[in-house]
PDB file of N, CA and C in Angstrom:
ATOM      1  N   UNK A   1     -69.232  -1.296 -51.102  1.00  0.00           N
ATOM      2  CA  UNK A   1     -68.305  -2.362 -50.873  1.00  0.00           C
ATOM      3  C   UNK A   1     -67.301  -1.912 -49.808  1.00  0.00           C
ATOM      4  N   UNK A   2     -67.412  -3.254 -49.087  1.00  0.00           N
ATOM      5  CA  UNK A   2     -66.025  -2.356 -47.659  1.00  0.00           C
ATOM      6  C   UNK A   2     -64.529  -2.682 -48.024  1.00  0.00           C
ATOM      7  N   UNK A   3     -63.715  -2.681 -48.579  1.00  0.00           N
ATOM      8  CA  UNK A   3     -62.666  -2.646 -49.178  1.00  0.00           C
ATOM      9  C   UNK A   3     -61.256  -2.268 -47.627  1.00  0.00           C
ATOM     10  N   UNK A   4     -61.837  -1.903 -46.317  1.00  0.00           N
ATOM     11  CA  UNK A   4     -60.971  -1.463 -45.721  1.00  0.00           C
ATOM     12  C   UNK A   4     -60.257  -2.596 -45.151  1.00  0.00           C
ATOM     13  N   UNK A   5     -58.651  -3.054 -45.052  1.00  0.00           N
ATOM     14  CA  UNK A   5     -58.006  -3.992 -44.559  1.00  0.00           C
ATOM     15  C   UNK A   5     -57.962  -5.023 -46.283  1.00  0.00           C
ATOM     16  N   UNK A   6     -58.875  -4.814 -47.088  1.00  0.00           N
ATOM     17  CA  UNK A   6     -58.427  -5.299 -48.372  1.00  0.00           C
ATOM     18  C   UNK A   6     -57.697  -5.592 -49.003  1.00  0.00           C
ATOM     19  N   UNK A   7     -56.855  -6.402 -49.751  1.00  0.00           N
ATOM     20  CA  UNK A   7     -55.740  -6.507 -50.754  1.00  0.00           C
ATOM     21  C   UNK A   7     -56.515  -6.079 -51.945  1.00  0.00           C
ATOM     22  N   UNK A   8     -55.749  -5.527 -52.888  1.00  0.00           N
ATOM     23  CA  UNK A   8     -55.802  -5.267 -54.114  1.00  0.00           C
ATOM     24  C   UNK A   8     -54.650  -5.034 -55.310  1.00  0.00           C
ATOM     25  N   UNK A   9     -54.246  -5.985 -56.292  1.00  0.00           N
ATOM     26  CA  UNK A   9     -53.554  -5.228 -57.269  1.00  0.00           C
ATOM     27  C   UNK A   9     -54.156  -5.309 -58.258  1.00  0.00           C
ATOM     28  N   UNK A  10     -53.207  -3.438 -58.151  1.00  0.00           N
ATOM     29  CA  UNK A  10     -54.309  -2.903 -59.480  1.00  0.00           C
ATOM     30  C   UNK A  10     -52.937  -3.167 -60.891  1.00  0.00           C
ATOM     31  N   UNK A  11     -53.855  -3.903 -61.786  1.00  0.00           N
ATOM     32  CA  UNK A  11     -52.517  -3.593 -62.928  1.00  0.00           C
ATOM     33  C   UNK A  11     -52.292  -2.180 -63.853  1.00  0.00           C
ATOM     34  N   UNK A  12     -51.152  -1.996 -64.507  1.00  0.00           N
ATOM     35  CA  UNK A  12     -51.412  -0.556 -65.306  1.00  0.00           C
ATOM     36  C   UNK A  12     -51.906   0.467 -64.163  1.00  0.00           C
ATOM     37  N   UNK A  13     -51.221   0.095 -63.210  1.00  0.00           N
ATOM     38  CA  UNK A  13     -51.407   1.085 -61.893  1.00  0.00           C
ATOM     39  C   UNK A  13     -50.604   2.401 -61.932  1.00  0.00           C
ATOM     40  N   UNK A  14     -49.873   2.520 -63.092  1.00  0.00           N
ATOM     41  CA  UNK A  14     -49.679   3.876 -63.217  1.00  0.00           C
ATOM     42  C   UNK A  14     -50.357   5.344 -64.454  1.00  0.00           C
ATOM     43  N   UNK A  15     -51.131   3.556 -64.925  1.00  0.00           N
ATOM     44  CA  UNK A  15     -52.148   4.690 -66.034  1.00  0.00           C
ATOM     45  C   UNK A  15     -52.589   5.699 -65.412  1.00  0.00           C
ATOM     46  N   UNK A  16     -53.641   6.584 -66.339  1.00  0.00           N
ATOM     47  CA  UNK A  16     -54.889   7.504 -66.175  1.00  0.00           C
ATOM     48  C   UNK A  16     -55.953   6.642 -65.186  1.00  0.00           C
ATOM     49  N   UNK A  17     -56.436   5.601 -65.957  1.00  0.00           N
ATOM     50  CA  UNK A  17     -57.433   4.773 -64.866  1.00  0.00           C
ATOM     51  C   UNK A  17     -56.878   4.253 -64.131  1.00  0.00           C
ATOM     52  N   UNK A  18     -55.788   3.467 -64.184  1.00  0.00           N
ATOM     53  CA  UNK A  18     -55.250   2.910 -62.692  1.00  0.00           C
ATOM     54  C   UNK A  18     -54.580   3.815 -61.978  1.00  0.00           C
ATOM     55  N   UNK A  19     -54.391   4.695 -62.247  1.00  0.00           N
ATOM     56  CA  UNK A  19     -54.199   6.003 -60.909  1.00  0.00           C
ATOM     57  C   UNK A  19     -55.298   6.139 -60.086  1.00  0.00           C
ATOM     58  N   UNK A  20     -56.535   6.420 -60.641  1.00  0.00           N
ATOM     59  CA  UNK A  20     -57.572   6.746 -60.034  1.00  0.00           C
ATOM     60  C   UNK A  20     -58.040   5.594 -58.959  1.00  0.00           C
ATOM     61  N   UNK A  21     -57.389   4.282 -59.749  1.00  0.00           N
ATOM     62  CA  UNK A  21     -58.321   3.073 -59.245  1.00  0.00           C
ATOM     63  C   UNK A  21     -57.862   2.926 -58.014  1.00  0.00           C
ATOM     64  N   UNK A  22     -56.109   3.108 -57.689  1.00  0.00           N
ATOM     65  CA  UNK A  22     -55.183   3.127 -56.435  1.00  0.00           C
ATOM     66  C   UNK A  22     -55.566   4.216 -55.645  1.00  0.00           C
ATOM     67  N   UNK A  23     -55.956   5.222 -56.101  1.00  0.00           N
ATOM     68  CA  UNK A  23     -56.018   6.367 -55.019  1.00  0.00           C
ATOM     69  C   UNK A  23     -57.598   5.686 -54.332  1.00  0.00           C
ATOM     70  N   UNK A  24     -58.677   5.949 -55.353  1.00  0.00           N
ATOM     71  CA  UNK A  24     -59.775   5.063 -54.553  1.00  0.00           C
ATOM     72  C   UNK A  24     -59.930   4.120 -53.628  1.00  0.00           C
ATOM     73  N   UNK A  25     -58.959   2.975 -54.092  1.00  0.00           N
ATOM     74  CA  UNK A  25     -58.918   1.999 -53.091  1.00  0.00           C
ATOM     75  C   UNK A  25     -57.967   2.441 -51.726  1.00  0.00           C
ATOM     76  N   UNK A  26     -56.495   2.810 -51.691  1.00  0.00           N
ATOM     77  CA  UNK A  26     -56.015   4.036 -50.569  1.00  0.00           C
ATOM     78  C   UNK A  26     -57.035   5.103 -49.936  1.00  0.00           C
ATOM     79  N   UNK A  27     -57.629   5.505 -50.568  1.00  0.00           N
ATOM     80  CA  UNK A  27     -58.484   5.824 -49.461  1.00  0.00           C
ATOM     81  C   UNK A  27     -59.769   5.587 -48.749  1.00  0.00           C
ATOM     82  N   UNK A  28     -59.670   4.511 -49.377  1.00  0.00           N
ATOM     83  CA  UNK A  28     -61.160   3.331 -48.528  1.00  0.00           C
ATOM     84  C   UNK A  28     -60.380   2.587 -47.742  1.00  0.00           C
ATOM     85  N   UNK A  29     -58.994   2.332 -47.445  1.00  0.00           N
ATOM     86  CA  UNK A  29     -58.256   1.246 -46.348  1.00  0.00           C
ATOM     87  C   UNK A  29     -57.478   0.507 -46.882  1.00  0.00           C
ATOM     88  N   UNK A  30     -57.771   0.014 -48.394  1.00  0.00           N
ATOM     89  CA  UNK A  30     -57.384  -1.102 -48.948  1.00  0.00           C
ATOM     90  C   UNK A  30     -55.611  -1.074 -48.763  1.00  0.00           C
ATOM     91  N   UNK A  31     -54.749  -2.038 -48.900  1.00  0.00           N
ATOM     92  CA  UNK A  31     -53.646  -2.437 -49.274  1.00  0.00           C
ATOM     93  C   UNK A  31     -53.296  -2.472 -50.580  1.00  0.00           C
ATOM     94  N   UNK A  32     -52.599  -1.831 -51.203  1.00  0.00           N
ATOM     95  CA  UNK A  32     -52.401  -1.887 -52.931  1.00  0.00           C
ATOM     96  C   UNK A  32     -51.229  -2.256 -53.232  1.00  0.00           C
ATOM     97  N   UNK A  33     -50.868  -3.556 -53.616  1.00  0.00           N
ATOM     98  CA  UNK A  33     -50.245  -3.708 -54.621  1.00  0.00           C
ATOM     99  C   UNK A  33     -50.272  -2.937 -56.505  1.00  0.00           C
ATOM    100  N   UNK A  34     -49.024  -2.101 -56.512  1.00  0.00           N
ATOM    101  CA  UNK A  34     -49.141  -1.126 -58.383  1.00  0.00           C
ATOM    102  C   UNK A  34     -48.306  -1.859 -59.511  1.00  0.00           C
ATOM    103  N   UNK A  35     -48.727  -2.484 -59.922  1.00  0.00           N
ATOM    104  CA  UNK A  35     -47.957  -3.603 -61.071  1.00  0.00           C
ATOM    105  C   UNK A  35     -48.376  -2.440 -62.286  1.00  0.00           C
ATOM    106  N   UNK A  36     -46.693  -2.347 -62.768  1.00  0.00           N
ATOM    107  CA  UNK A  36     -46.405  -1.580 -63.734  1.00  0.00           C
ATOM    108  C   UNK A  36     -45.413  -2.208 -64.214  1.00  0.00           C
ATOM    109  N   UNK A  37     -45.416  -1.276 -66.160  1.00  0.00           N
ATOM    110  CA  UNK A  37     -44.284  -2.578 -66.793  1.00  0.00           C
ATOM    111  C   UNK A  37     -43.495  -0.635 -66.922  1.00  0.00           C
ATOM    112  N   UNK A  38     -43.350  -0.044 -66.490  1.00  0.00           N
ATOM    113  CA  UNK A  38     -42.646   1.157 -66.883  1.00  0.00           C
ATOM    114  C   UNK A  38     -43.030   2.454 -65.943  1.00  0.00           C
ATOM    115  N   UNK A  39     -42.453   3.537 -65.685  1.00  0.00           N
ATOM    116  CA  UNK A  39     -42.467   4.812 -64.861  1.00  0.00           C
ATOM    117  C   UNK A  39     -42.320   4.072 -63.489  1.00  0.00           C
ATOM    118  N   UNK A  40     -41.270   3.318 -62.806  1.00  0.00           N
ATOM    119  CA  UNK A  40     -41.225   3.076 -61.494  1.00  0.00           C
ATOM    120  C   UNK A  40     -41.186   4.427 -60.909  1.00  0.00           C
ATOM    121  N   UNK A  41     -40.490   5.113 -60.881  1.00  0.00           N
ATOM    122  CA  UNK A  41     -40.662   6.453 -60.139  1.00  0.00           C
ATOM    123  C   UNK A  41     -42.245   7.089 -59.740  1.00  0.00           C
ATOM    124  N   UNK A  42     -43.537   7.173 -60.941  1.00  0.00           N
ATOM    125  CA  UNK A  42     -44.816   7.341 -60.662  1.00  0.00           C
ATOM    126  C   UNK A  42     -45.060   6.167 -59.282  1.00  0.00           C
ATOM    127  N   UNK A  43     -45.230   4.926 -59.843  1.00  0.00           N
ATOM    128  CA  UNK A  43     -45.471   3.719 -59.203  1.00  0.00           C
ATOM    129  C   UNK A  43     -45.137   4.325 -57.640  1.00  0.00           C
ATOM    130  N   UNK A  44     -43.576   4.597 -57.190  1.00  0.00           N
ATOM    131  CA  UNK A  44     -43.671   4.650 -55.976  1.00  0.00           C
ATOM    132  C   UNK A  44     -43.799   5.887 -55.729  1.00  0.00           C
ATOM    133  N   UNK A  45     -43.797   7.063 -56.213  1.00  0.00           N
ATOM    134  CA  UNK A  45     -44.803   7.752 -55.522  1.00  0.00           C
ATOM    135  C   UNK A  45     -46.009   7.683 -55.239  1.00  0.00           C
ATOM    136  N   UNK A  46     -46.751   6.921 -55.665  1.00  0.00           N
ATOM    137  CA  UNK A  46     -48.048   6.264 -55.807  1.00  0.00           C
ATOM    138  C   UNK A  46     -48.260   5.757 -54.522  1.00  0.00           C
ATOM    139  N   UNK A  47     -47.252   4.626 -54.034  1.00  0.00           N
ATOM    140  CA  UNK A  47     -47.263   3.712 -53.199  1.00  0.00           C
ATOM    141  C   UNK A  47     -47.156   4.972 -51.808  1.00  0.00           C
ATOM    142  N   UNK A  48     -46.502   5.579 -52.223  1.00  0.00           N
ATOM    143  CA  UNK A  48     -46.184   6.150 -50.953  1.00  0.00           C
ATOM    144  C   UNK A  48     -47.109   7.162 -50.446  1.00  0.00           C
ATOM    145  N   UNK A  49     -48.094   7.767 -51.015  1.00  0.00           N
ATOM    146  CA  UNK A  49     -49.240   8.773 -51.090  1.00  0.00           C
ATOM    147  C   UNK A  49     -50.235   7.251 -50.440  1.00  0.00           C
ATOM    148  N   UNK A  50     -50.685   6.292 -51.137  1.00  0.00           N
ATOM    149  CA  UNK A  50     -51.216   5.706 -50.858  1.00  0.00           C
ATOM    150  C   UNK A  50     -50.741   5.075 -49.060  1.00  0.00           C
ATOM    151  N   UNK A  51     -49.933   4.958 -48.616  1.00  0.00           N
ATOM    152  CA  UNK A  51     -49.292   4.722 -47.321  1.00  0.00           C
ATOM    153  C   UNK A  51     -49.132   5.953 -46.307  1.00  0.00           C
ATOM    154  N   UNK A  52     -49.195   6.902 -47.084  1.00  0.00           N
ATOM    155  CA  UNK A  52     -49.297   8.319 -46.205  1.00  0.00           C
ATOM    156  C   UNK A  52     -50.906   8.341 -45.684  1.00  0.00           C
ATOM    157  N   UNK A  53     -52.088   7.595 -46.345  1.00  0.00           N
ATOM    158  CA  UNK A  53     -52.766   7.503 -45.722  1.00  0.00           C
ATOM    159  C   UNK A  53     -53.249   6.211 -44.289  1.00  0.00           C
ATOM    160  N   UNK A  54     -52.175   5.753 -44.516  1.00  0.00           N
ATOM    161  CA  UNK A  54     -52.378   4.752 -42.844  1.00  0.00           C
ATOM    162  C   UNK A  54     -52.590   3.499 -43.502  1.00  0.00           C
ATOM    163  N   UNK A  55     -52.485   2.960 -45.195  1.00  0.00           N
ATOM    164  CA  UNK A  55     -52.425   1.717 -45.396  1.00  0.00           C
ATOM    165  C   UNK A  55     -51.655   1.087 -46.016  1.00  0.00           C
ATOM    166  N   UNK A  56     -50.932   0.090 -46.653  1.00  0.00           N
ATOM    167  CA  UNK A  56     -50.191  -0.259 -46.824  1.00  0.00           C
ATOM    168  C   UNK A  56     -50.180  -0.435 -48.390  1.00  0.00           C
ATOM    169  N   UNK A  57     -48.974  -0.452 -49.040  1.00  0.00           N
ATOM    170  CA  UNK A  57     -48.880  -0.331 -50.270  1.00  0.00           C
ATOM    171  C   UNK A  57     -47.245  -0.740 -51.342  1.00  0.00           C
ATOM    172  N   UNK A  58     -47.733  -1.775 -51.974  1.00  0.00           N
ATOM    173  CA  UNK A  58     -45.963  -1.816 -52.584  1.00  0.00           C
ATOM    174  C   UNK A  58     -45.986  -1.800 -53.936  1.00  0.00           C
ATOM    175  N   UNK A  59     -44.995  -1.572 -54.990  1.00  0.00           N
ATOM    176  CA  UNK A  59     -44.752  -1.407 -56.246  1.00  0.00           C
ATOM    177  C   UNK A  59     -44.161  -2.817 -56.779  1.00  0.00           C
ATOM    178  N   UNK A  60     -44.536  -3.124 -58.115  1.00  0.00           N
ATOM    179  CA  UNK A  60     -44.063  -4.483 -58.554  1.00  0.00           C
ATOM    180  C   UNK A  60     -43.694  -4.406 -59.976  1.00  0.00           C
ATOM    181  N   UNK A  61     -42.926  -4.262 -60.566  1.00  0.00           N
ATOM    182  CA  UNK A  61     -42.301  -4.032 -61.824  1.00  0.00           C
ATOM    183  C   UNK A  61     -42.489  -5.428 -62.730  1.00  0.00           C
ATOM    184  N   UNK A  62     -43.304  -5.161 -63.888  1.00  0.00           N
ATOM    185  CA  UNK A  62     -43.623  -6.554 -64.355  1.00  0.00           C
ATOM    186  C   UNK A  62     -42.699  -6.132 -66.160  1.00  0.00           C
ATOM    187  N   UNK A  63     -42.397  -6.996 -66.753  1.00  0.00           N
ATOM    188  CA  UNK A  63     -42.021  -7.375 -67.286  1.00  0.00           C
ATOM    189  C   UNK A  63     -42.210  -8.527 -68.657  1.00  0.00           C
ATOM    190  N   UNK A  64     -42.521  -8.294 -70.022  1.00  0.00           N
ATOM    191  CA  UNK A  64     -42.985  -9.432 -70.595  1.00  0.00           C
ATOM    192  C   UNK A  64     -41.330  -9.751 -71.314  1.00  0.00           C
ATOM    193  N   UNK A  65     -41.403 -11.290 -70.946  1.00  0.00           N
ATOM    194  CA  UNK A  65     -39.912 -12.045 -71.507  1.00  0.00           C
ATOM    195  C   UNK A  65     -40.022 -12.444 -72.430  1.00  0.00           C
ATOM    196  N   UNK A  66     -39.875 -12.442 -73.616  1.00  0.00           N
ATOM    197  CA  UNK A  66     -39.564 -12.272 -74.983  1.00  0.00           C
ATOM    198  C   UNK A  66     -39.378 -14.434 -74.987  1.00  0.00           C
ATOM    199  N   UNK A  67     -40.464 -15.037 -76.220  1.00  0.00           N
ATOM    200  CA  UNK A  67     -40.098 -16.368 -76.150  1.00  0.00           C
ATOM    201  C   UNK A  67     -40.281 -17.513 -75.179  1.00  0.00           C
TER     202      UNK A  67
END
């Protein structure tokens, strides 16, 4: 699959598997959006490893609202 110039968000992008899933897609080209409900600090280091390789990448802090 060519994934390079791609969008992707990965959710639980700071798990065990969604670590792996962001670094994979960062280094095939893709663009990653990391939707996480907790560890912003992982998240953007994430983003930013993922952008150190030449593609683009942002963090999105999700949230469930009660009701």
């Amino acid at each position: 699959m060519n994934t390079k110039n791609a969008a992707a968000i990965v959710t639980g992008g700071v798990g065990g598997l969604g670590q792996c899933i962001v670094r994979a897609l960062g280094e095939t080209g893709a663009h990653v959006v990391i939707a996480y409900r907790h560890s912003e600090e992982i998240a953007q280091a994430m983003a930013e490893d993922v952008r150190s390789k030449g593609t683009g990448s942002a963090c999105s802090g999700c949230s469930r609202q009660p009701g």
